[in-house]
N, C-alpha and C. Protein backbone atom coordinates (compact mmCIF):
# COMPACT_ATOMS: atom_id res chain seq x y z
N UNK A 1 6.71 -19.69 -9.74
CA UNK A 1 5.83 -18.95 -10.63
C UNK A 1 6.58 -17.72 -11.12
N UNK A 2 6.82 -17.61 -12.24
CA UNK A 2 7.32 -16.55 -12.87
C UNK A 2 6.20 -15.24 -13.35
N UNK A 3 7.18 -14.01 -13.41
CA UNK A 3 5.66 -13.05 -13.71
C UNK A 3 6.04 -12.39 -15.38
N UNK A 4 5.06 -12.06 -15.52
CA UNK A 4 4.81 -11.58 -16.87
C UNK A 4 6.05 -10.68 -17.63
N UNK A 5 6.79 -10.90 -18.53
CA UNK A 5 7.93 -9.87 -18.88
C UNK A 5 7.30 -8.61 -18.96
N UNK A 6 6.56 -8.12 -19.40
CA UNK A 6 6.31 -6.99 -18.97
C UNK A 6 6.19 -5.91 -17.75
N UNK A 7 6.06 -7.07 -16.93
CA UNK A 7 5.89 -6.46 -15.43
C UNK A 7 7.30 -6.81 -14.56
N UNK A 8 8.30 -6.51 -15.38
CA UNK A 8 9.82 -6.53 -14.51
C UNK A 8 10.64 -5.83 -14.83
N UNK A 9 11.81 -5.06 -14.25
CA UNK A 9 12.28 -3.92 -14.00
C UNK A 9 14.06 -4.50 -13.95
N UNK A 10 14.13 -4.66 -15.56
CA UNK A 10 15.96 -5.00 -15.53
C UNK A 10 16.64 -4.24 -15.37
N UNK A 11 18.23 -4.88 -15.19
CA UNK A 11 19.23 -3.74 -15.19
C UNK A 11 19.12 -2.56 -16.32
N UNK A 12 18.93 -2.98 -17.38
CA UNK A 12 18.97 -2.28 -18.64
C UNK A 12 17.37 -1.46 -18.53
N UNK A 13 16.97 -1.46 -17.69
CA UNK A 13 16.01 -0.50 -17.24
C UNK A 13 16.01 0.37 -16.10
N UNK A 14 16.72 0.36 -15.89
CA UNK A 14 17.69 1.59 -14.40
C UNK A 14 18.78 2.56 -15.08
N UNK A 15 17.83 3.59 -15.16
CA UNK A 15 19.08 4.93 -15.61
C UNK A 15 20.17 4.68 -14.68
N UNK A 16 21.30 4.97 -14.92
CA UNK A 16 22.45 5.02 -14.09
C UNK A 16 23.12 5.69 -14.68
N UNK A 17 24.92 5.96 -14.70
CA UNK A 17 25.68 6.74 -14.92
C UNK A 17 25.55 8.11 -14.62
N UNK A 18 26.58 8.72 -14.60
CA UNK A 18 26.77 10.38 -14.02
C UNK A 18 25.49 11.25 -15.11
N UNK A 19 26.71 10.98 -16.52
CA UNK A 19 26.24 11.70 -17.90
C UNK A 19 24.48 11.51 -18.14
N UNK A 20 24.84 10.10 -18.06
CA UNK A 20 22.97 10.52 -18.51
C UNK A 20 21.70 10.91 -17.21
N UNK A 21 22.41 10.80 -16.53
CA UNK A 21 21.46 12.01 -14.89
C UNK A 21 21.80 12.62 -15.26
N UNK A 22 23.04 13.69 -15.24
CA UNK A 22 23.03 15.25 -15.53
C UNK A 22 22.72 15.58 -16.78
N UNK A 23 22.58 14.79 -17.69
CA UNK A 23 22.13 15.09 -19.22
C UNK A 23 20.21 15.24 -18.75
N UNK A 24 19.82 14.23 -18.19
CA UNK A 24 18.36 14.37 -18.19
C UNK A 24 18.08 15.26 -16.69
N UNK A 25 19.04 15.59 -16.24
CA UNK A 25 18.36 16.58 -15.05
C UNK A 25 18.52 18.02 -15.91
N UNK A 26 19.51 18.29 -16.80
CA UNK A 26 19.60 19.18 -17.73
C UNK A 26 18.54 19.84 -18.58
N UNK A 27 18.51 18.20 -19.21
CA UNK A 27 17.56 19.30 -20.58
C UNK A 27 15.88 18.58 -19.95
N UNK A 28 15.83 17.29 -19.07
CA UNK A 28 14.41 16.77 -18.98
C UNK A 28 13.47 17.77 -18.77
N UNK A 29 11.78 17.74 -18.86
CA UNK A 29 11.19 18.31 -18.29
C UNK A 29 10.66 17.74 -17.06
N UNK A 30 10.33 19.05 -15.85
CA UNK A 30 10.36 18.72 -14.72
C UNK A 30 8.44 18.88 -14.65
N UNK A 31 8.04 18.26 -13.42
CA UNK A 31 6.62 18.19 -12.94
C UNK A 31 6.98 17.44 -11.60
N UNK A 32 5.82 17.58 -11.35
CA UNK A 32 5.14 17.39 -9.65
C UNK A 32 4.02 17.18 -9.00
N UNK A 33 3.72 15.95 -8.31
CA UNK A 33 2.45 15.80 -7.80
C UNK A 33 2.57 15.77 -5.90
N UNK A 34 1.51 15.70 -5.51
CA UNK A 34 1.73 16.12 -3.66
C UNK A 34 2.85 15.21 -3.23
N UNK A 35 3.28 13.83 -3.34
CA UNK A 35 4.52 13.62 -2.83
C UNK A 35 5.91 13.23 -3.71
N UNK A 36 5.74 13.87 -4.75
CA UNK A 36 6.52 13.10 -5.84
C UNK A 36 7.25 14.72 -6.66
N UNK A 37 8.29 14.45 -7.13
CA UNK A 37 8.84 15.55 -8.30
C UNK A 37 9.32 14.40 -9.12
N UNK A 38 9.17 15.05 -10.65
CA UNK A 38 9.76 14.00 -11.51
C UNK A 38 10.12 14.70 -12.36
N UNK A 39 11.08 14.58 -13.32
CA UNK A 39 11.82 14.94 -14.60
C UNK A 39 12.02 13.68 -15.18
N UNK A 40 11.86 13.96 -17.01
CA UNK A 40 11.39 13.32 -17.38
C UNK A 40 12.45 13.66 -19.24
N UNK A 41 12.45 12.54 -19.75
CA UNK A 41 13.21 12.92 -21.12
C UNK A 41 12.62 12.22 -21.94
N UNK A 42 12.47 12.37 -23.43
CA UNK A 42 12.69 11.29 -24.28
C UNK A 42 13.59 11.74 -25.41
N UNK A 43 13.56 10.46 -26.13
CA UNK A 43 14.72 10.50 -27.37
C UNK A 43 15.75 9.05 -27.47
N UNK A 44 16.37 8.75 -26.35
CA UNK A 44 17.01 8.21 -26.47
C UNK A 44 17.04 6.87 -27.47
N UNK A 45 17.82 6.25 -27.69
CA UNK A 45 17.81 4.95 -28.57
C UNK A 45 17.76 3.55 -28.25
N UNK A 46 17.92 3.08 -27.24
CA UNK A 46 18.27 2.16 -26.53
C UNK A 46 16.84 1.26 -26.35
N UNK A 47 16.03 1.40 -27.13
CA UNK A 47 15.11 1.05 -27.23
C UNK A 47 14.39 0.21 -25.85
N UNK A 48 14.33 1.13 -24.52
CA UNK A 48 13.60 0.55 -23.13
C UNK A 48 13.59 2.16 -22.94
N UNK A 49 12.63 1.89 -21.31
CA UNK A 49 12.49 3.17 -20.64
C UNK A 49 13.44 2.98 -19.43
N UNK A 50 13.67 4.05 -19.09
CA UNK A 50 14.77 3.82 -17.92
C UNK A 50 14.19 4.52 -16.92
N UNK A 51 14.55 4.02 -15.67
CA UNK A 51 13.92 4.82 -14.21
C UNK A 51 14.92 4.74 -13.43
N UNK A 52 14.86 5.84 -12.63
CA UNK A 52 16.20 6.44 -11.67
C UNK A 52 14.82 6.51 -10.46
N UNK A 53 15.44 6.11 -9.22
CA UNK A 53 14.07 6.74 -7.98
C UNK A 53 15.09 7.79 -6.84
N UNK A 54 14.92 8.54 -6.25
CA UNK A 54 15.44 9.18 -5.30
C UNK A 54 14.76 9.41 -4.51
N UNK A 55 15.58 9.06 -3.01
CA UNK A 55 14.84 9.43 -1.24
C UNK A 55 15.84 10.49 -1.07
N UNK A 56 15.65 11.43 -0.50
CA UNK A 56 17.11 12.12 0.08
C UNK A 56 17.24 12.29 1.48
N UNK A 57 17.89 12.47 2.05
CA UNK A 57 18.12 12.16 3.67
C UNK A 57 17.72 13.38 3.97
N UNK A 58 17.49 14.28 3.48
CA UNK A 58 16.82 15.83 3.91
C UNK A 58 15.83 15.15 4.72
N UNK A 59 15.15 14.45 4.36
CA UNK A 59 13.38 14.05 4.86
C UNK A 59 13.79 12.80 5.85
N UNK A 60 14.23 12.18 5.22
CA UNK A 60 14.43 10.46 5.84
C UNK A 60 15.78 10.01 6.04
N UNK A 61 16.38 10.73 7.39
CA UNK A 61 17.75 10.05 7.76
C UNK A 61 18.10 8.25 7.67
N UNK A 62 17.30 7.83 8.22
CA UNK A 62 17.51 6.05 8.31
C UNK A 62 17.17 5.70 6.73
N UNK A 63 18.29 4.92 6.72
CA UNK A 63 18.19 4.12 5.06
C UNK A 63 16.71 3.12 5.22
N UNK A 64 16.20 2.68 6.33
CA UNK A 64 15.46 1.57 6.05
C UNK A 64 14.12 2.54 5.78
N UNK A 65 13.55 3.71 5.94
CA UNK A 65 12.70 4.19 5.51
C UNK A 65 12.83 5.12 4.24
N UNK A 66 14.03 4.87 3.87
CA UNK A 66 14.62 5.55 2.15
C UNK A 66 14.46 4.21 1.28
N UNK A 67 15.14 3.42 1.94
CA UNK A 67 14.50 1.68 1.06
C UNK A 67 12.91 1.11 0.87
N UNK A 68 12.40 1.94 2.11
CA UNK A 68 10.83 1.52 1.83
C UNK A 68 10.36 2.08 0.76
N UNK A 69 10.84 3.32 0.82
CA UNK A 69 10.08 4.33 -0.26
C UNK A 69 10.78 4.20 -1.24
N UNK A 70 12.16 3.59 -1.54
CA UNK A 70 12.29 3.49 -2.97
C UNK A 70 11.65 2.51 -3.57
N UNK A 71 11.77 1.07 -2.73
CA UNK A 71 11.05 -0.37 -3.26
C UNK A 71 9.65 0.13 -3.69
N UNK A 72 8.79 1.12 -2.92
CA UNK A 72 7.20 1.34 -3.27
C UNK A 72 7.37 1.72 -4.87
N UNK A 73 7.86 3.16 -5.05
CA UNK A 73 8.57 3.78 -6.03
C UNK A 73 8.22 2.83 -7.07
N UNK A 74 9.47 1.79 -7.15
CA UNK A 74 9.88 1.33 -8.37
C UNK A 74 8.43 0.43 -8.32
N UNK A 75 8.21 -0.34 -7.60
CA UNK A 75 6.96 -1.42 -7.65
C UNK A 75 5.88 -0.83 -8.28
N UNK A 76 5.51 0.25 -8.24
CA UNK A 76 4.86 1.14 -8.53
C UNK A 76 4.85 1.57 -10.24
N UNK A 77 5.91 1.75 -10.22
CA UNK A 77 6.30 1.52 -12.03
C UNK A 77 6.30 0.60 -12.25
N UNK A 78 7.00 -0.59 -11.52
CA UNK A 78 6.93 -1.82 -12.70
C UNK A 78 5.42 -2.55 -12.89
N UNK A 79 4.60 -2.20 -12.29
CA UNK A 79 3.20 -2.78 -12.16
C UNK A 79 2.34 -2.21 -13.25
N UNK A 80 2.69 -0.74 -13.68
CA UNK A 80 1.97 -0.44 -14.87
C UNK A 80 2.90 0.49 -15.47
N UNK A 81 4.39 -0.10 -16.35
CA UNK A 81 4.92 1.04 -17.16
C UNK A 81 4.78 0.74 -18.27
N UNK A 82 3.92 0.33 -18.84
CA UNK A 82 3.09 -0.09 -20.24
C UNK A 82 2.30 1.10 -20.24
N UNK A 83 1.71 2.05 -19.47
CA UNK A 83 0.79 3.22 -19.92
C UNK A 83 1.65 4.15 -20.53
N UNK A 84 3.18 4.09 -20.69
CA UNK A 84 4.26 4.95 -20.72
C UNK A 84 4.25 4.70 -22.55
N UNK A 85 3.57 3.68 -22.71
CA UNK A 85 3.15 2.95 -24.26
C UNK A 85 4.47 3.21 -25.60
N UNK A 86 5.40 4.72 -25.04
CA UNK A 86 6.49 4.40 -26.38
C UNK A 86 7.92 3.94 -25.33
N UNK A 87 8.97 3.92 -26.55
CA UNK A 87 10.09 4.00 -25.40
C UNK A 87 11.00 4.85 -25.63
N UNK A 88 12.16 4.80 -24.90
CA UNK A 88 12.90 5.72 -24.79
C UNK A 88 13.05 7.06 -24.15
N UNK A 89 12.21 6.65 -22.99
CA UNK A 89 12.06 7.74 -22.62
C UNK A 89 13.00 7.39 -20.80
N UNK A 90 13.36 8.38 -20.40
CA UNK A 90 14.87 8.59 -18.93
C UNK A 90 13.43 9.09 -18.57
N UNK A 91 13.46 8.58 -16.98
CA UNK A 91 12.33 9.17 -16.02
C UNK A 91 12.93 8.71 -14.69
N UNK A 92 13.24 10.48 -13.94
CA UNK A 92 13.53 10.58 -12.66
C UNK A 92 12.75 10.61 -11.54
N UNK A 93 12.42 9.79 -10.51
CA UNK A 93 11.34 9.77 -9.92
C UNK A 93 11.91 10.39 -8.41
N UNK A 94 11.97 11.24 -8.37
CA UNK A 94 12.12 12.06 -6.37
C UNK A 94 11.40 11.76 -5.73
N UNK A 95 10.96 11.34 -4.34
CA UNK A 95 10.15 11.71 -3.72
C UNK A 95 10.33 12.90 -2.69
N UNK A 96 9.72 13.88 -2.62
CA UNK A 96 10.04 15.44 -1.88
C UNK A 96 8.50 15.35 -0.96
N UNK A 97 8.74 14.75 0.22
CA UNK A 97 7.37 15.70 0.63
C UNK A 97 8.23 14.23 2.66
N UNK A 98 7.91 15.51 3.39
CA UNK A 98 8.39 14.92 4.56
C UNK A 98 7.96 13.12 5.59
N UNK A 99 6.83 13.16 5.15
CA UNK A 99 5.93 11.69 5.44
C UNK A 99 5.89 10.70 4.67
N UNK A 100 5.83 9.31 5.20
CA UNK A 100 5.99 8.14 4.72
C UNK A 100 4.26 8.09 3.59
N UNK A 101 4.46 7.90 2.71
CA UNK A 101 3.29 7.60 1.74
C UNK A 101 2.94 6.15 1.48
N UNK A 102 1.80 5.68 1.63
CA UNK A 102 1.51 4.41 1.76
C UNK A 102 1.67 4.04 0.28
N UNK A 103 1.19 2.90 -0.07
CA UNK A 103 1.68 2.50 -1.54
C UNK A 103 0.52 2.42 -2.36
N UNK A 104 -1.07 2.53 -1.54
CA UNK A 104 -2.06 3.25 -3.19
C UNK A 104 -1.60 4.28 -3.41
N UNK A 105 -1.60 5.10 -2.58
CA UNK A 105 -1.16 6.83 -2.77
C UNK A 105 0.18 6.65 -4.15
N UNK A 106 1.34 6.46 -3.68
CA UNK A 106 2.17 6.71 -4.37
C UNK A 106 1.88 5.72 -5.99
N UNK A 107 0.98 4.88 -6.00
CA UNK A 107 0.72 3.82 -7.27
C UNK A 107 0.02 4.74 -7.85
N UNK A 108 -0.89 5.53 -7.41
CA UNK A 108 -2.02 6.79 -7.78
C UNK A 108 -1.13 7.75 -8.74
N UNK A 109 -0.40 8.40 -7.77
CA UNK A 109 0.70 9.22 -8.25
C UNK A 109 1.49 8.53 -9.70
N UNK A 110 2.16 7.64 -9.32
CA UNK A 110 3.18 7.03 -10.88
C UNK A 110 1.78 6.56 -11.67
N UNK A 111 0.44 6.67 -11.16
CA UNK A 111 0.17 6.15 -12.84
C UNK A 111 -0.33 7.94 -13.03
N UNK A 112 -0.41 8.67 -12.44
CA UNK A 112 -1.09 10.30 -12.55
C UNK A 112 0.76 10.85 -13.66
N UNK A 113 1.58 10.35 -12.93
CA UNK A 113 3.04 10.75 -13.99
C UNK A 113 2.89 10.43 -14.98
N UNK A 114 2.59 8.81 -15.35
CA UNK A 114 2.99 8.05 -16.59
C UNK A 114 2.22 8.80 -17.52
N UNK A 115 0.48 8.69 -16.99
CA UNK A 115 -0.29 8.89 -18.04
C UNK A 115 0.01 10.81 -18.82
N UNK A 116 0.47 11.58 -17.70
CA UNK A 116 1.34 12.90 -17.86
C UNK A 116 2.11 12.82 -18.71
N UNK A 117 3.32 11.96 -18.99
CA UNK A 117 4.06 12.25 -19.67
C UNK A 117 3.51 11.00 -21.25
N UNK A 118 2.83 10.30 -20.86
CA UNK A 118 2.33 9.75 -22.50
C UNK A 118 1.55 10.76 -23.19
N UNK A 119 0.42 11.75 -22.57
CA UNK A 119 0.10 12.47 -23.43
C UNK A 119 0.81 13.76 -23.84
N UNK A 120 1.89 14.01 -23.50
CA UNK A 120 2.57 14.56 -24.17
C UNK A 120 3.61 14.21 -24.96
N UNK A 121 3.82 13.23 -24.94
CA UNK A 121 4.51 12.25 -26.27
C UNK A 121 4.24 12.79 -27.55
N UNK A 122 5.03 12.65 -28.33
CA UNK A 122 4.49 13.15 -30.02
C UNK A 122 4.24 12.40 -30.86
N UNK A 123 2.60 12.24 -30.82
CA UNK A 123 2.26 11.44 -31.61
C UNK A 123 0.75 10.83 -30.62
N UNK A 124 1.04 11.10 -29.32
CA UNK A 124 -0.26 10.45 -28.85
C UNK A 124 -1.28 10.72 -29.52
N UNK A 125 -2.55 10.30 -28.85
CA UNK A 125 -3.67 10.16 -29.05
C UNK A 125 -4.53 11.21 -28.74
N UNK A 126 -3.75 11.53 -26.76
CA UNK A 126 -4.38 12.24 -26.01
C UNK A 126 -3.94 13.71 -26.63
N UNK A 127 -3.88 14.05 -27.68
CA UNK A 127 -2.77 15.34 -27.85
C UNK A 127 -4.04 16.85 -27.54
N UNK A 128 -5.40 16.61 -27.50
CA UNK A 128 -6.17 17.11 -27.58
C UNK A 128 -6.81 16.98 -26.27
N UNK A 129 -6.12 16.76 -25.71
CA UNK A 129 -6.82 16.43 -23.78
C UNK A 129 -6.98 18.25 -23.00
N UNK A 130 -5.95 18.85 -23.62
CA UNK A 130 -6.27 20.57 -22.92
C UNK A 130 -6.96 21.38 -23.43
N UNK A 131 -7.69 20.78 -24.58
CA UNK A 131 -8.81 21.83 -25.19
C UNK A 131 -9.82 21.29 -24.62
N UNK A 132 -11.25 22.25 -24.50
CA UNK A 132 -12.34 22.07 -24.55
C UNK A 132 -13.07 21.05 -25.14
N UNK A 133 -14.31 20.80 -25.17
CA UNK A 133 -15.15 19.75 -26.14
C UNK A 133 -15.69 20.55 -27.56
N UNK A 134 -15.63 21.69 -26.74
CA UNK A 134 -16.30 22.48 -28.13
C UNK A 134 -15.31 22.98 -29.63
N UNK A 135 -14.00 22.85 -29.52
CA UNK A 135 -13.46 23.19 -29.66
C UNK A 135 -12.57 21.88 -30.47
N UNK A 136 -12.87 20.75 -29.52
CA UNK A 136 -12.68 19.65 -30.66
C UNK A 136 -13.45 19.08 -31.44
N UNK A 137 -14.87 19.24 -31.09
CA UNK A 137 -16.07 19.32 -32.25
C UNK A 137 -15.75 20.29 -33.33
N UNK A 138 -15.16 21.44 -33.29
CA UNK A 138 -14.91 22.56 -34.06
C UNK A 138 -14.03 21.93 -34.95
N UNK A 139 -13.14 20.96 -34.48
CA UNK A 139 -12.14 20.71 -35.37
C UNK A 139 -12.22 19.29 -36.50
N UNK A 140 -13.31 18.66 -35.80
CA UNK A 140 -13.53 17.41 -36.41
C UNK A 140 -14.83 17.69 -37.48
């Protein structure tokens, strides 16, 4: 049984190289939810989104609990990075917080990122999500 192209996570969808991490740890913008930091870019051309995940051994010496939490990570994106709705956008996913996070929690979190960084996209929909109601009645 094969799964839906949308819901898979190719090579050509894994930021890699030096330049474009230090280019998007550079200029990306950064955010944060209770177990997660993320930086985040768009622009690029390459017409996909790319995802980088990071464990760092600060928190989690043994690789097999840095592999748990990266596999959650990415599973986690590839299950809904359609809310991310344009492309081109480099997205660094950290996890910073000392305890193992089960995998609603962290699925909670990447869709609390995605939907973060789509409404600030240019051009969304949501572009009017930090005003008031009264205030977008005012405007309509």
């Amino acid at each position: 049984m094969t799964a839906p192209q949308s819901h898979t996570l190719s090579k050509e969808e894994r930021l890699c190289g030096k330049t474009t991490v230090a280019a998007l740890i550079s200029s990306g913008k950064w955010g944060s939810t209770p177990h997660l930091r993320f930086c985040w870019s768009a622009g690029h051309d390459t017409g996909l989104n790319r995802l980088m995940v990071s464990v760092p051994k600060k928190f989690f010496k043994r690789a097999v609990k840095r592999n748990l939490l990266k596999r959650r990570l990415r599973e986690a994106y590839r299950l809904q990075k359609e809310l991310l709705g344009a492309t081109g956008i480099d997205l660094l996913l950290a996890y910073a917080h000392p305890e193992i996070a089960d995998f609603a929690t962290l699925y909670a979190e990447v869709t609390e990122i995605l939907q973060r960084i789509s409404s600030r996209l240019p051009g969304s929909d949501s572009s009017h999500s930090g005003l008031d109601p009264e205030s977008q009645s005012a405007e309509q």
